[in-house]
Protein backbone atom coordinates (compact mmCIF):
# COMPACT_ATOMS: atom_id res chain seq x y z
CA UNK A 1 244.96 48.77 93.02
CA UNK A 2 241.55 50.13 92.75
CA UNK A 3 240.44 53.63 93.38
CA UNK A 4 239.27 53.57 96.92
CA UNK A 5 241.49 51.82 98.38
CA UNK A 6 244.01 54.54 97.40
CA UNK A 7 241.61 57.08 98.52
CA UNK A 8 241.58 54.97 101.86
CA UNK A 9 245.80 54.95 102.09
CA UNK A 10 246.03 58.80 101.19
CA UNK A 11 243.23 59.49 103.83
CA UNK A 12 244.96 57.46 106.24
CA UNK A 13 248.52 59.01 105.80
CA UNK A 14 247.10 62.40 106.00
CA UNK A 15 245.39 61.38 109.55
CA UNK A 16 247.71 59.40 111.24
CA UNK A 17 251.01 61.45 109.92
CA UNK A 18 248.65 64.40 111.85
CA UNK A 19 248.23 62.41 114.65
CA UNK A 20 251.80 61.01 114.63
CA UNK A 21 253.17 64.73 114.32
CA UNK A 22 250.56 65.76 117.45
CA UNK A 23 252.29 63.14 119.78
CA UNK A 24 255.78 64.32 118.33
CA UNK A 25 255.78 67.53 119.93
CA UNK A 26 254.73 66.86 123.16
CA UNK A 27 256.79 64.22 122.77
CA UNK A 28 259.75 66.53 121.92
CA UNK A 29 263.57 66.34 121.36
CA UNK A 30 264.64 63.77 118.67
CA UNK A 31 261.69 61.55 118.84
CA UNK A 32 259.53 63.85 116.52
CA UNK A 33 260.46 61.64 113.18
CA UNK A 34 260.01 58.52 114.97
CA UNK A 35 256.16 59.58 115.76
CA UNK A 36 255.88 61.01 112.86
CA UNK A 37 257.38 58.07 110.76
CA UNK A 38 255.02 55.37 112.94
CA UNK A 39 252.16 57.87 112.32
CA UNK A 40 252.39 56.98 108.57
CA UNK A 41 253.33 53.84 108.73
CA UNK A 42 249.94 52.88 110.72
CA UNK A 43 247.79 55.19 107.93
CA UNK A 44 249.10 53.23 105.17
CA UNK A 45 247.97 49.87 107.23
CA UNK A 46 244.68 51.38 108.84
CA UNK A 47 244.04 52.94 104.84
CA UNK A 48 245.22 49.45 103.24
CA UNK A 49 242.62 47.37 105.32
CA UNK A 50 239.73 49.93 104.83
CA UNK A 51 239.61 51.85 107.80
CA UNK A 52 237.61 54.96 106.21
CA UNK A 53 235.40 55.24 109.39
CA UNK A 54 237.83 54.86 111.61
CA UNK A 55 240.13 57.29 110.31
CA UNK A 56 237.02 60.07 110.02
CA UNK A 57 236.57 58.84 113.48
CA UNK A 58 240.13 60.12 114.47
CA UNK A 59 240.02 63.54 111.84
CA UNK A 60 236.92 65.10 113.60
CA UNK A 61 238.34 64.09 116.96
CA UNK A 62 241.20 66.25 115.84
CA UNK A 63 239.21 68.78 114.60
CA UNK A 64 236.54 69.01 117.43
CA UNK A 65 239.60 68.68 120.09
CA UNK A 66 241.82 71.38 118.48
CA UNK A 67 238.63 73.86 118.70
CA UNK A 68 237.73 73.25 121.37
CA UNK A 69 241.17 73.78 122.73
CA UNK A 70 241.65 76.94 121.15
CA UNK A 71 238.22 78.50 122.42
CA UNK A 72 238.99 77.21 126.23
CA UNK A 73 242.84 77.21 126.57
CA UNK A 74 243.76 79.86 123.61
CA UNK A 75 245.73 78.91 120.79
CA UNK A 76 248.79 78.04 122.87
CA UNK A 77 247.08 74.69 123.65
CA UNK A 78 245.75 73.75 120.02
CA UNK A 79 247.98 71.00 119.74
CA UNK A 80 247.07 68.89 123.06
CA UNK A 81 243.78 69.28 122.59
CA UNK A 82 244.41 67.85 119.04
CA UNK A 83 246.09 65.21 119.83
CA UNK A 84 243.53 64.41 122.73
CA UNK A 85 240.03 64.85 120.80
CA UNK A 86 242.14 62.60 117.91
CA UNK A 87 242.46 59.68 120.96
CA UNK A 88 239.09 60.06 122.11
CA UNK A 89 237.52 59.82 118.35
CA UNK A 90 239.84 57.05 117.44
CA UNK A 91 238.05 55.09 120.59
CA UNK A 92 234.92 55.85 119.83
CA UNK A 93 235.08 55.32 116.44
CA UNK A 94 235.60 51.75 117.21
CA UNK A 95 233.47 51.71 119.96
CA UNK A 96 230.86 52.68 117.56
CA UNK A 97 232.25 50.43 114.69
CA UNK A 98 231.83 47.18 116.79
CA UNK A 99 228.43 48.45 117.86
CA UNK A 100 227.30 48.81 114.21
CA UNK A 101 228.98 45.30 113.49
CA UNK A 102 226.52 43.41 116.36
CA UNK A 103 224.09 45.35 114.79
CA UNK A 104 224.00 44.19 111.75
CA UNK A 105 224.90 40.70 112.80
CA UNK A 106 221.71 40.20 114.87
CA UNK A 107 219.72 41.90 111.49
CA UNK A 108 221.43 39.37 109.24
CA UNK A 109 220.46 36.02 111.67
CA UNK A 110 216.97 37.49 111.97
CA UNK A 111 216.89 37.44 108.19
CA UNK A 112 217.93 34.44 108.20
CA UNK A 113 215.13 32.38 110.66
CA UNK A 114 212.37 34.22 108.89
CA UNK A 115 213.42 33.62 105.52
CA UNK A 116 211.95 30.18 104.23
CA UNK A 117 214.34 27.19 103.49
C-alpha cells in the first residue's frame, strides 16, 4: 500500500473516531463504543477511497465549532459545538467538492472543443 493512502486511513481514523466519540456522548449510556466503533470504521473507508478533503473538511469544522463553542457557551458546551461545526464542515466539504468537480469538468470539455483534432 503506498504512502498516502496510509496517510489518508490514519487521517481518517483520527477524524471520524473524533467525530464518532462527539456523537457518543450526547449520545450517552452504552452506545458510546458503538459510535465510536462506526466512527472508525467510516475513517478507514472515507481514508481508503481518498477522502483527504473531505476529512479536512470535517477536522476544521470540529475545530472552528468547538471554539466557537467554548468562547459563546463556555467550555461546558465544547463538545456539541464539536460535533456540530464537524456536521456542518463535513457538508460543505462536499458541497464544495462537487462544486470543484463541475468545475473542472466544464474546463476539461472546453479544452477539449478548442484543441484541434
Amino acid at each position: 500500500m503506498e504512502r498516502r493512502k496510509v496517510v489518508d486511513i490514519v487521517l481518517g481514523i483520527v477524524v471520524m473516531g473524533t467525530v464518532g466519540t462527539l456523537i457518543g456522548t450526547t449520545m450517552g449510556g452504552g452506545l458510546m463504543p458503538v459510535a465510536v466503533l462506526v466512527g472508525l470504521g467510516l475513517g478507514v473507508v472515507i481514508g481508503f477511497l481518498g477522502g483527504r478533503r473531505f476529512l479536512v473538511s470535517i477536522l476544521a469544522g470540529t475545530v472552528i465549532g468547538g471554539l466557537l463553542a467554548w468562547v459563546l457557551a463556555g467550555p461546558d458546551r465544547i463538545w456539541v459545538g464539536a460535533g456540530a461545526g464537524a456536521a456542518m464542515g463535513g457538508f460543505l466539504g462536499v458541497q464544495i467538492s462537487m462544486l470543484l468537480d463541475v468545475r473542472a469538468a466544464k474546463k476539461a470539455a472546453e479544452q477539449a472543443e478548442t484543441s484541434p483534432s
